[in-house]
N, C-alpha and C. Protein backbone atom coordinates (compact mmCIF):
# COMPACT_ATOMS: atom_id res chain seq x y z
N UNK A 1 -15.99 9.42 -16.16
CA UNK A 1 -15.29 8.49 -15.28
C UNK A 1 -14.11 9.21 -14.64
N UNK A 2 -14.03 8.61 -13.41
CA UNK A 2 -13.30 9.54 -12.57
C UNK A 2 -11.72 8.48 -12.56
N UNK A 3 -10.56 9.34 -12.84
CA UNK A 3 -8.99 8.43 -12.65
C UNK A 3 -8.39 8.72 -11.65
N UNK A 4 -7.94 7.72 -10.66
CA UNK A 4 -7.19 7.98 -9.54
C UNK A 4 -5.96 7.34 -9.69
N UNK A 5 -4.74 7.80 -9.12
CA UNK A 5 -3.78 7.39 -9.71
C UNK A 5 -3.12 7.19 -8.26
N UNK A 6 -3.19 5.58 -7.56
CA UNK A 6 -2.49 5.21 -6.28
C UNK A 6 -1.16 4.49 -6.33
N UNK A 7 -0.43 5.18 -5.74
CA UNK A 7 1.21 4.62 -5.38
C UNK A 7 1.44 3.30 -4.45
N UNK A 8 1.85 1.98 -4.93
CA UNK A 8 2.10 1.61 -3.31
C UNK A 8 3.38 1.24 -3.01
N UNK A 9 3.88 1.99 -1.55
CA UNK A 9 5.19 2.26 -1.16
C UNK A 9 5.38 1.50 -0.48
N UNK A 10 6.49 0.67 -0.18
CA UNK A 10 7.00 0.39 1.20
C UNK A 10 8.68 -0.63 0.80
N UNK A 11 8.81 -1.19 1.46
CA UNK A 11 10.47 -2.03 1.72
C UNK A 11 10.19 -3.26 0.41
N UNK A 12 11.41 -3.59 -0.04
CA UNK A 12 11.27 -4.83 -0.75
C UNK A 12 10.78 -6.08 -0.13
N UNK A 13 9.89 -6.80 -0.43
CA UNK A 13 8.91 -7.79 -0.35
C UNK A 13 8.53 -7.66 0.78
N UNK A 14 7.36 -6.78 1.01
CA UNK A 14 6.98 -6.56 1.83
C UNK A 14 5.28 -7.42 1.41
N UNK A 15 4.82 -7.04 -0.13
CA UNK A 15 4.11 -7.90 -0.77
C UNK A 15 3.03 -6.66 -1.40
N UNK A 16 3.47 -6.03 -2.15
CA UNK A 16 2.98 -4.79 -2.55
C UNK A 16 2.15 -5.23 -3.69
N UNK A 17 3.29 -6.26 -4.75
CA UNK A 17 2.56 -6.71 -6.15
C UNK A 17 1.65 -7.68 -5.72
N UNK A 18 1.82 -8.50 -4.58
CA UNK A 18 0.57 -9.45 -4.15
C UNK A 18 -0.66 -8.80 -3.58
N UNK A 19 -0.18 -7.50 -3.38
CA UNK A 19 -1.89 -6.90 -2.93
C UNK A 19 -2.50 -6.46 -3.82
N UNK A 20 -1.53 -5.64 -4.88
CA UNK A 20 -2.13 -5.23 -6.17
C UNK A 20 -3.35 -6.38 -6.80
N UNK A 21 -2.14 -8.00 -7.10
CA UNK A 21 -2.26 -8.66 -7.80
C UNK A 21 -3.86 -9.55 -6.89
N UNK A 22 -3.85 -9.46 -5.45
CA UNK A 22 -4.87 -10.29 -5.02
C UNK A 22 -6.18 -9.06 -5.41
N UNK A 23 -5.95 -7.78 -5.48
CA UNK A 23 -7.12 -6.92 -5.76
C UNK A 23 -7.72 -6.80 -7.02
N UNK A 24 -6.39 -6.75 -8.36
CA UNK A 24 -6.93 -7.12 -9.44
C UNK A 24 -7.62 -8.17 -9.95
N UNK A 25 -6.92 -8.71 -9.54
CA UNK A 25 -6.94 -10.72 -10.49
C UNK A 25 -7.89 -11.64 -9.18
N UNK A 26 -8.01 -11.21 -7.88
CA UNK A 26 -8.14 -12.01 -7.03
C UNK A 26 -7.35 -13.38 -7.06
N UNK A 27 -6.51 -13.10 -7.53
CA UNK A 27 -5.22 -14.32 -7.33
C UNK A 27 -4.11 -13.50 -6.35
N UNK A 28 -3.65 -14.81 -6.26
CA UNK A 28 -2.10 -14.74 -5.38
C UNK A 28 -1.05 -15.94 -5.38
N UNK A 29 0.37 -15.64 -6.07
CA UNK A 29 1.16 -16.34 -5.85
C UNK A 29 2.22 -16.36 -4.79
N UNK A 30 2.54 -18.11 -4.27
CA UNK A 30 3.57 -17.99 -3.49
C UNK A 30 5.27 -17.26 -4.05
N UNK A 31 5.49 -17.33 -5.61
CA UNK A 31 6.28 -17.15 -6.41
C UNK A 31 7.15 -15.67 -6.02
N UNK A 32 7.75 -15.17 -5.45
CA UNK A 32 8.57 -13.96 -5.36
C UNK A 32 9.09 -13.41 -6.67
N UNK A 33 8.57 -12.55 -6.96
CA UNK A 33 9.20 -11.73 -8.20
C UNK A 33 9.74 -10.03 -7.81
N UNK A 34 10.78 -9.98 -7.80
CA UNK A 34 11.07 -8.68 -7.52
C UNK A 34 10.73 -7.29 -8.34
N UNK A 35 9.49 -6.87 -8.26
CA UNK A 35 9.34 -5.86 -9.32
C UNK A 35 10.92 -5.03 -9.77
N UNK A 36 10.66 -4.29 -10.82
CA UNK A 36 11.97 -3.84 -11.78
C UNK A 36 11.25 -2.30 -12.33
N UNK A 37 11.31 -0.96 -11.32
CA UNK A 37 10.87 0.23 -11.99
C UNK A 37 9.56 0.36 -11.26
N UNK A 38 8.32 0.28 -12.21
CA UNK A 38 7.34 0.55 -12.19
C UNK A 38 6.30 -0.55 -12.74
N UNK A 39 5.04 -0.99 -12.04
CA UNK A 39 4.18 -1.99 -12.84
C UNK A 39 2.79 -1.33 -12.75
N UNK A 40 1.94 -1.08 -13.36
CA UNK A 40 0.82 -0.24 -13.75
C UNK A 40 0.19 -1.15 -13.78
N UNK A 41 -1.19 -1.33 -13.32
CA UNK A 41 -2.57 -2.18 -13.05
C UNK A 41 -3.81 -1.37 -13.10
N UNK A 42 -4.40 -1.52 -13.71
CA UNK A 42 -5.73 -0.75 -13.31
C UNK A 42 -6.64 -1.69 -13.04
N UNK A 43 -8.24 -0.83 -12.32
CA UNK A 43 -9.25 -1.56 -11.90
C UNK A 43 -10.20 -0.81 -12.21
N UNK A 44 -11.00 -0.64 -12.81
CA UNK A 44 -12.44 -0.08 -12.34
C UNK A 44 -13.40 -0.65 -11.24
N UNK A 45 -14.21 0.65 -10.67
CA UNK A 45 -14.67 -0.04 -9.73
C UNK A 45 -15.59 1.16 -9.41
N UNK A 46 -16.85 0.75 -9.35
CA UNK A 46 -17.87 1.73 -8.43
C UNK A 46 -18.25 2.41 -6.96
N UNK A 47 -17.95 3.63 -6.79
CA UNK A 47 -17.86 3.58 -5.44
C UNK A 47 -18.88 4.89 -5.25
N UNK A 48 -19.83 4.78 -4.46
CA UNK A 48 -20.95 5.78 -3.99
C UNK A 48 -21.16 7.07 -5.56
N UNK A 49 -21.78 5.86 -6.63
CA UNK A 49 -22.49 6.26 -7.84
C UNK A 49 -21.45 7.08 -8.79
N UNK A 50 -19.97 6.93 -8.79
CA UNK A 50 -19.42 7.37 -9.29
C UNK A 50 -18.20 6.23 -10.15
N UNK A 51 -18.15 5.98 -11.10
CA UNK A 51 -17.10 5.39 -11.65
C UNK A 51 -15.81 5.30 -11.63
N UNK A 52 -14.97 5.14 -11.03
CA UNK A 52 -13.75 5.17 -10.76
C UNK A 52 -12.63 3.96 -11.57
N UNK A 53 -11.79 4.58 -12.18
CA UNK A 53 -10.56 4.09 -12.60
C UNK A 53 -9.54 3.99 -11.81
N UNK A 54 -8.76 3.05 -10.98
CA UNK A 54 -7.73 3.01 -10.02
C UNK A 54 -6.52 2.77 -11.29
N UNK A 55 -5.57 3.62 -11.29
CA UNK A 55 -4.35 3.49 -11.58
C UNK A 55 -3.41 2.93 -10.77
N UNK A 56 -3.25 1.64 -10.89
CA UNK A 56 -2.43 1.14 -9.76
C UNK A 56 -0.71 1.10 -9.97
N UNK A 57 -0.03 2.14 -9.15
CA UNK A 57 1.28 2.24 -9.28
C UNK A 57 2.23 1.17 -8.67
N UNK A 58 2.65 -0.05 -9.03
CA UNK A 58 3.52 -0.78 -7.73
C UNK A 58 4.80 -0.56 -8.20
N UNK A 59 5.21 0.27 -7.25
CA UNK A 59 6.35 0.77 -7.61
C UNK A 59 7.78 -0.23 -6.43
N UNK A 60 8.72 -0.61 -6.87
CA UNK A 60 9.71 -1.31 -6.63
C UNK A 60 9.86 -0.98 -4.95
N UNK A 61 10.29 -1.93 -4.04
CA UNK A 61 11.12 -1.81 -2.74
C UNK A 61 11.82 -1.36 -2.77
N UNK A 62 11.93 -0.26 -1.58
CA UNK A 62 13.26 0.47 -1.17
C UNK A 62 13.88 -0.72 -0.39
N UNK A 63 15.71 -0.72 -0.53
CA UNK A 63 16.48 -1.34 0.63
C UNK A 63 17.08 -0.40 0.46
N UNK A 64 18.58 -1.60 1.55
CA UNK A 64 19.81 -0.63 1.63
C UNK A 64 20.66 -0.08 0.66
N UNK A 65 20.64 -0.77 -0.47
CA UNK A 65 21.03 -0.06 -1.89
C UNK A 65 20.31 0.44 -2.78
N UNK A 66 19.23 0.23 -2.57
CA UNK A 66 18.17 1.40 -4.05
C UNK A 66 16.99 2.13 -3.36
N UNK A 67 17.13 3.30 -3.43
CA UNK A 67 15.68 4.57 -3.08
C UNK A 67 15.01 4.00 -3.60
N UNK A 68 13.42 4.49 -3.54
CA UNK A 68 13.13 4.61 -4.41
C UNK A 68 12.66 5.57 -4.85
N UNK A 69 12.47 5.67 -6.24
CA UNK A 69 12.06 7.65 -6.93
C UNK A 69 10.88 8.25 -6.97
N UNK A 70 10.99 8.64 -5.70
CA UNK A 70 10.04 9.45 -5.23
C UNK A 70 9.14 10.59 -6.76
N UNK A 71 10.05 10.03 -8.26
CA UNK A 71 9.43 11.37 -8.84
C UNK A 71 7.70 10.24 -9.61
N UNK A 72 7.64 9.31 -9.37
CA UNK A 72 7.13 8.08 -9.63
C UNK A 72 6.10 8.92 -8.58
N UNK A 73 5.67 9.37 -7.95
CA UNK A 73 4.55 9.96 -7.07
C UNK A 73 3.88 10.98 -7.78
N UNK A 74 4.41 12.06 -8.67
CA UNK A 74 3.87 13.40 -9.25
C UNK A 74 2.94 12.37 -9.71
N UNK A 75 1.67 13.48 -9.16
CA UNK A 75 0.06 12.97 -9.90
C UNK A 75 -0.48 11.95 -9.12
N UNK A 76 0.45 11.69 -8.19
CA UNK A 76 -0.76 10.61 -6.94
C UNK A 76 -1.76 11.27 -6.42
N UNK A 77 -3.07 10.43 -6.30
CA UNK A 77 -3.94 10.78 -5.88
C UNK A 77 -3.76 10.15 -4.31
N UNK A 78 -3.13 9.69 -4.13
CA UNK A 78 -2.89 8.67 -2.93
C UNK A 78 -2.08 7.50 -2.73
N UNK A 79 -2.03 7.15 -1.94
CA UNK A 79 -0.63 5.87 -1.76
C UNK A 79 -1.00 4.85 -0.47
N UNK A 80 -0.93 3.61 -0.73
CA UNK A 80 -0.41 2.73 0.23
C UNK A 80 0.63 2.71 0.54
N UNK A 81 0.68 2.62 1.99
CA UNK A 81 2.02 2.16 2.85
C UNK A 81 2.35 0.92 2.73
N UNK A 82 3.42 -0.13 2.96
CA UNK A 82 3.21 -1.32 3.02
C UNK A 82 4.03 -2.11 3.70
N UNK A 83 3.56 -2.35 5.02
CA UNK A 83 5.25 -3.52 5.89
C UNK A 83 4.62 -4.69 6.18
N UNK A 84 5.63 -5.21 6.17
CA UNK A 84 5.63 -6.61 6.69
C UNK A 84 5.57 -7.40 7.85
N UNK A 85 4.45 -7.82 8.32
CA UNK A 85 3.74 -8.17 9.67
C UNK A 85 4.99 -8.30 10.62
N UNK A 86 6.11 -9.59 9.42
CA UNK A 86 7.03 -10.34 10.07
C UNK A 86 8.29 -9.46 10.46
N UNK A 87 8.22 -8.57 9.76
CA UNK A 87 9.47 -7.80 9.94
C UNK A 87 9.41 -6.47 10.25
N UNK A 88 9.87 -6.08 11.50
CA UNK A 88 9.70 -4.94 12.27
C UNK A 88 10.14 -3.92 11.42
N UNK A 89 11.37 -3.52 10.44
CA UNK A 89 12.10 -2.75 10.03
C UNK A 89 11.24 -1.99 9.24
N UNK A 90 10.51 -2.96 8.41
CA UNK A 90 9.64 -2.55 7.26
C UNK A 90 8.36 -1.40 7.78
N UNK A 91 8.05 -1.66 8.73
CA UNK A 91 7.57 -0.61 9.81
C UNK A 91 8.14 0.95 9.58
N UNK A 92 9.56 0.46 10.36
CA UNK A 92 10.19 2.07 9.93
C UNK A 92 10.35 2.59 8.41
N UNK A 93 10.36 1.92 7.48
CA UNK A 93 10.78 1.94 6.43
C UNK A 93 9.45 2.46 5.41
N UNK A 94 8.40 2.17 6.64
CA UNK A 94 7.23 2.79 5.89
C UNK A 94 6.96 4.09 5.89
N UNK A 95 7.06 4.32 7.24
CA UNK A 95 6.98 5.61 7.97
C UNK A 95 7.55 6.53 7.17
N UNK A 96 9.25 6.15 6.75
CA UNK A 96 10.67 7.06 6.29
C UNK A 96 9.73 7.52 4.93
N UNK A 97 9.29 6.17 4.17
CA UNK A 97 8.80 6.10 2.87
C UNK A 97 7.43 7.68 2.97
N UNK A 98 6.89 7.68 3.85
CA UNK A 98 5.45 8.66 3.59
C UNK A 98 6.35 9.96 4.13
N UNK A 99 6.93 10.06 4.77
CA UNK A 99 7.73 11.53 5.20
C UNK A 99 8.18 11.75 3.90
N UNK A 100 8.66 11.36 2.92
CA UNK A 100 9.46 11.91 1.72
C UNK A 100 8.45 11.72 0.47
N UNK A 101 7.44 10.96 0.41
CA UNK A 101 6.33 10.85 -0.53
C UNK A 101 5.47 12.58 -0.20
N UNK A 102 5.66 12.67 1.22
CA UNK A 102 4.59 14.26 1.26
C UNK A 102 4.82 14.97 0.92
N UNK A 103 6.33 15.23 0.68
CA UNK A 103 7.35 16.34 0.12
C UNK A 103 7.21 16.50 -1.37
N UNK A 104 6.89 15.31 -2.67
CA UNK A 104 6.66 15.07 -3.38
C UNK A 104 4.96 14.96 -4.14
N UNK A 105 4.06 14.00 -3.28
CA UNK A 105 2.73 14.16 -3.26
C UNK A 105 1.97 14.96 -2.89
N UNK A 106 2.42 15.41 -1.80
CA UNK A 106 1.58 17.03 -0.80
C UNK A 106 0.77 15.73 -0.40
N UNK A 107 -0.36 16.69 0.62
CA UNK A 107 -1.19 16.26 1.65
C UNK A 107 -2.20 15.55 0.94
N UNK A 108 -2.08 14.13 0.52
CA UNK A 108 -2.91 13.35 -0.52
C UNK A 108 -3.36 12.05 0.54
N UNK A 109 -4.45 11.95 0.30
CA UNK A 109 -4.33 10.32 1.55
C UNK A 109 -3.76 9.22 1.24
N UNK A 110 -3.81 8.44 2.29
CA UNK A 110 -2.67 7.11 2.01
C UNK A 110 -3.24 6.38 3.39
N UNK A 111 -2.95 4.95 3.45
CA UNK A 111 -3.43 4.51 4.49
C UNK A 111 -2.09 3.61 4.52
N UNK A 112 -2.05 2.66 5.59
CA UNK A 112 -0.89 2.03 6.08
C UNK A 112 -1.55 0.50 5.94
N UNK A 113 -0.92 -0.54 5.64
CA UNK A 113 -1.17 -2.02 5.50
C UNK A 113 -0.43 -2.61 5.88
N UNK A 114 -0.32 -3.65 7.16
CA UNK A 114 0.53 -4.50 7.63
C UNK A 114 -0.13 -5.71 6.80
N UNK A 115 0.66 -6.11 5.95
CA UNK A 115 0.79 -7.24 5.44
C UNK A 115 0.92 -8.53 5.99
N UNK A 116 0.90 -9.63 5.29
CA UNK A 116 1.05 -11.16 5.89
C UNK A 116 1.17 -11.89 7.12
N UNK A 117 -0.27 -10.92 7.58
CA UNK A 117 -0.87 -10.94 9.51
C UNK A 117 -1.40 -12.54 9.28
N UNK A 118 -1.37 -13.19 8.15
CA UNK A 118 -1.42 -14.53 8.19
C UNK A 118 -0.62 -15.36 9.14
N UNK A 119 0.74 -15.10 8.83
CA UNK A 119 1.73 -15.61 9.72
C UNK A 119 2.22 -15.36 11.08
N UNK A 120 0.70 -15.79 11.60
CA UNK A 120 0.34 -15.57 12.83
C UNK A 120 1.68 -15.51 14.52
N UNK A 121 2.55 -16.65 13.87
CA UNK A 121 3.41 -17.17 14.57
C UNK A 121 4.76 -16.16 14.49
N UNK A 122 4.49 -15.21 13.56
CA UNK A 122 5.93 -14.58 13.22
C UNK A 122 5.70 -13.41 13.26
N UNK A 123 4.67 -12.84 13.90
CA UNK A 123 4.68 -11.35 13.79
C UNK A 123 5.66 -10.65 14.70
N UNK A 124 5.89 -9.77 14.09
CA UNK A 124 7.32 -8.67 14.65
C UNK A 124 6.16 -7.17 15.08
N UNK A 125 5.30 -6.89 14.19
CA UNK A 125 4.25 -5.68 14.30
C UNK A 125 3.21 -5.87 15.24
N UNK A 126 3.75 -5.43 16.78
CA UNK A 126 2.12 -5.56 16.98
C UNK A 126 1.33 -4.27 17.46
N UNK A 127 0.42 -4.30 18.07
CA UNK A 127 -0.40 -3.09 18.48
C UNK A 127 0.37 -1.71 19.28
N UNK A 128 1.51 -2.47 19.73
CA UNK A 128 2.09 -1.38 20.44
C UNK A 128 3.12 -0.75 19.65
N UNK A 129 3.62 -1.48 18.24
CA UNK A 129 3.90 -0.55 17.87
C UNK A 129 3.33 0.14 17.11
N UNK A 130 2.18 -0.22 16.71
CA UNK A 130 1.17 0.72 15.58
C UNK A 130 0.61 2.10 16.44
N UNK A 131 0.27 2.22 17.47
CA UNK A 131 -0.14 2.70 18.20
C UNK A 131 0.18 3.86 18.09
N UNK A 132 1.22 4.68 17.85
CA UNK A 132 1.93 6.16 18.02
C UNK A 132 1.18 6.47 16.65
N UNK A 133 0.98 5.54 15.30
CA UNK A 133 0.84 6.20 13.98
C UNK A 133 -0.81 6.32 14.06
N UNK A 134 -1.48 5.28 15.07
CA UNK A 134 -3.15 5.06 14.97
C UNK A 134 -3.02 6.88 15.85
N UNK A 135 -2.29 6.78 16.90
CA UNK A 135 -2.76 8.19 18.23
C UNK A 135 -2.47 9.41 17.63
N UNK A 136 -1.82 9.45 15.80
CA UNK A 136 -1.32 10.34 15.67
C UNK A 136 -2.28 10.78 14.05
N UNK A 137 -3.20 9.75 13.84
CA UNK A 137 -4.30 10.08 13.01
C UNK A 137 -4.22 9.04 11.35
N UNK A 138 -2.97 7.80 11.31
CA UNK A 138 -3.20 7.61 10.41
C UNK A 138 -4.03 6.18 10.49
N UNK A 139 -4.35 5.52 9.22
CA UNK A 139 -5.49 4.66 9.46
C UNK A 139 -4.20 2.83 9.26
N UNK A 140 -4.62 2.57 9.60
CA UNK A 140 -3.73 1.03 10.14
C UNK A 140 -4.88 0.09 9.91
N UNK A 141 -4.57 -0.95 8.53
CA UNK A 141 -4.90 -2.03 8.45
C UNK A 141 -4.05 -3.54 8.59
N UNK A 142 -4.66 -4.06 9.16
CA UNK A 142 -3.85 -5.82 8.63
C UNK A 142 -4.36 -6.53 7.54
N UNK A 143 -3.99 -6.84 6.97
CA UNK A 143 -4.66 -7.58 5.88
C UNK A 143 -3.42 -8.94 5.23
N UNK A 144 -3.99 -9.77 4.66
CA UNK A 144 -3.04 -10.65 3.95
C UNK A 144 -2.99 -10.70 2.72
N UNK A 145 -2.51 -10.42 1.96
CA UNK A 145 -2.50 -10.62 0.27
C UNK A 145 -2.91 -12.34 -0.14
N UNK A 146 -2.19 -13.34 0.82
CA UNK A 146 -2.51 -14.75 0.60
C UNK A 146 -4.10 -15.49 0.45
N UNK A 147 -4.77 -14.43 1.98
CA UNK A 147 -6.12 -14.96 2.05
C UNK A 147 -6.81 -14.30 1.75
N UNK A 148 -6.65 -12.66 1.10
CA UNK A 148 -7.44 -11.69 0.61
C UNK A 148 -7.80 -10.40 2.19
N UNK A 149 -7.52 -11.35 3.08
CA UNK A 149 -8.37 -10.26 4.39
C UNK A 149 -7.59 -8.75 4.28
N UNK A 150 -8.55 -7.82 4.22
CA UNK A 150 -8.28 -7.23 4.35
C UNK A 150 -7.86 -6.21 3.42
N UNK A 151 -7.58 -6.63 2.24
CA UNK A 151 -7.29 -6.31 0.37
C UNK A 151 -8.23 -5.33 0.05
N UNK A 152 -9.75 -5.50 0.20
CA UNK A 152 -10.63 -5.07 -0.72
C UNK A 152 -10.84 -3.75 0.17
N UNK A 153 -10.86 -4.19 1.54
CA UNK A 153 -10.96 -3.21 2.63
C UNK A 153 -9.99 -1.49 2.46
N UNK A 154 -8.86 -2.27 2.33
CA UNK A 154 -7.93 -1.09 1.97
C UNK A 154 -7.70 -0.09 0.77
N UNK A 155 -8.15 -1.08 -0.66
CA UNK A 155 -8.36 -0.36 -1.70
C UNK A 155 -9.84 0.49 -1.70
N UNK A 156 -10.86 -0.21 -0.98
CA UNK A 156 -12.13 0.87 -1.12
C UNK A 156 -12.10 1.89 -0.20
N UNK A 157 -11.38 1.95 1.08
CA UNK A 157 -11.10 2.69 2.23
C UNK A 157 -10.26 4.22 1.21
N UNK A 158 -9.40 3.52 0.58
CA UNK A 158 -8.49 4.39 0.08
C UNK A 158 -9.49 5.11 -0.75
N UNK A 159 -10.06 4.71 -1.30
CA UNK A 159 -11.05 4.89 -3.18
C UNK A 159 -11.76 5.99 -2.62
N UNK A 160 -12.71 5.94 -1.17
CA UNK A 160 -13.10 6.94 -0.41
C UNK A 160 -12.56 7.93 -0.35
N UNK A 161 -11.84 8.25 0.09
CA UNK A 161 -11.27 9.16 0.16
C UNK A 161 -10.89 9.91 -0.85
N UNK A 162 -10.21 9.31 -1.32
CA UNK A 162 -9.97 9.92 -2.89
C UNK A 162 -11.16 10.75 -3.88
N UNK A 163 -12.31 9.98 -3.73
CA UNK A 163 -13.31 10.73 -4.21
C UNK A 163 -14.50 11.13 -3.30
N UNK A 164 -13.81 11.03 -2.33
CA UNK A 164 -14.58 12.58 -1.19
C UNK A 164 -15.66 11.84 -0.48
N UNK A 165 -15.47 10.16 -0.20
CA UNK A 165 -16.75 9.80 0.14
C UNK A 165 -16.42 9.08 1.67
């Protein structure tokens, strides 16, 4: 059995533990809990005849008062990005987040997730600004942690890669 060990990065509540938590459990709460450190999840899961163990890292939001520790990356096999549909910042904050994860991870894949594209009425992210990161080679999903769209997409997209498929 093969172990992959994925990071997911991005701004505080952006909804990192709800993607984890809608991929593991296929649940999702409205409930805000601010992760504290590090929360470890795993999944098994089959992907093109090979067994795979996902080590799921959800590692805490960066803001304006806490980094986060980049040493929480040694041994990634890969990483989610993660912003928030509604909030433009989280955008940059993703970006900042994978420039300093490469320095730490090296050239490991990672894909980008705009989150809670549910809230159709409030999006701050749209195509034009994704656009420079799609023209510049990285992969850009929407997905919602609430309704699942897009969840399973990003963890098997990622899982690919990771094991060469």
């Amino acid at each position: 059995m093969l172990q992959k060990k994925i990071c997911m990065l991005g701004a505080y509540a952006v909804g990192k533990t709800s993607l984890v938590s809608r991929y593991v459990t296929s649940m999702f709460s409205e409930k805000y809990l601010s992760t504290v450190g590090v929360k470890i999840d795993k999944k098994t899961v089959e992907y093109g005849g090979e067994t795979v163990m996902l080590m799921l890292w959800d590692i805490y939001g960066e803001d304006s008062m806490q980094k986060v520790q980049m040493s929480y990356l040694k041994g990634a096999s890969g990483y989610l990005l993660v912003a928030d549909a509604t909030r433009r910042e989280t955008l940059d904050k993703a970006v900042a987040l994978h420039e300093r994860a490469g320095e730490v991870a090296g050239n490991v894949p990672f894909l980008l997730v705009v989150n809670k594209s549910d809230l159709v009425t409030q999006i701050e992210i749209d195509d034009t600004a994704l656009r420079p990161l799609i023209d510049s080679g990285w992969t850009v999903l929407r997905g919602s942690a609430k309704t699942g769209e897009g969840v399973e997409e990003a963890f098997s997209t990622l899982t690919g890669r990771l094991v060469g498929g």
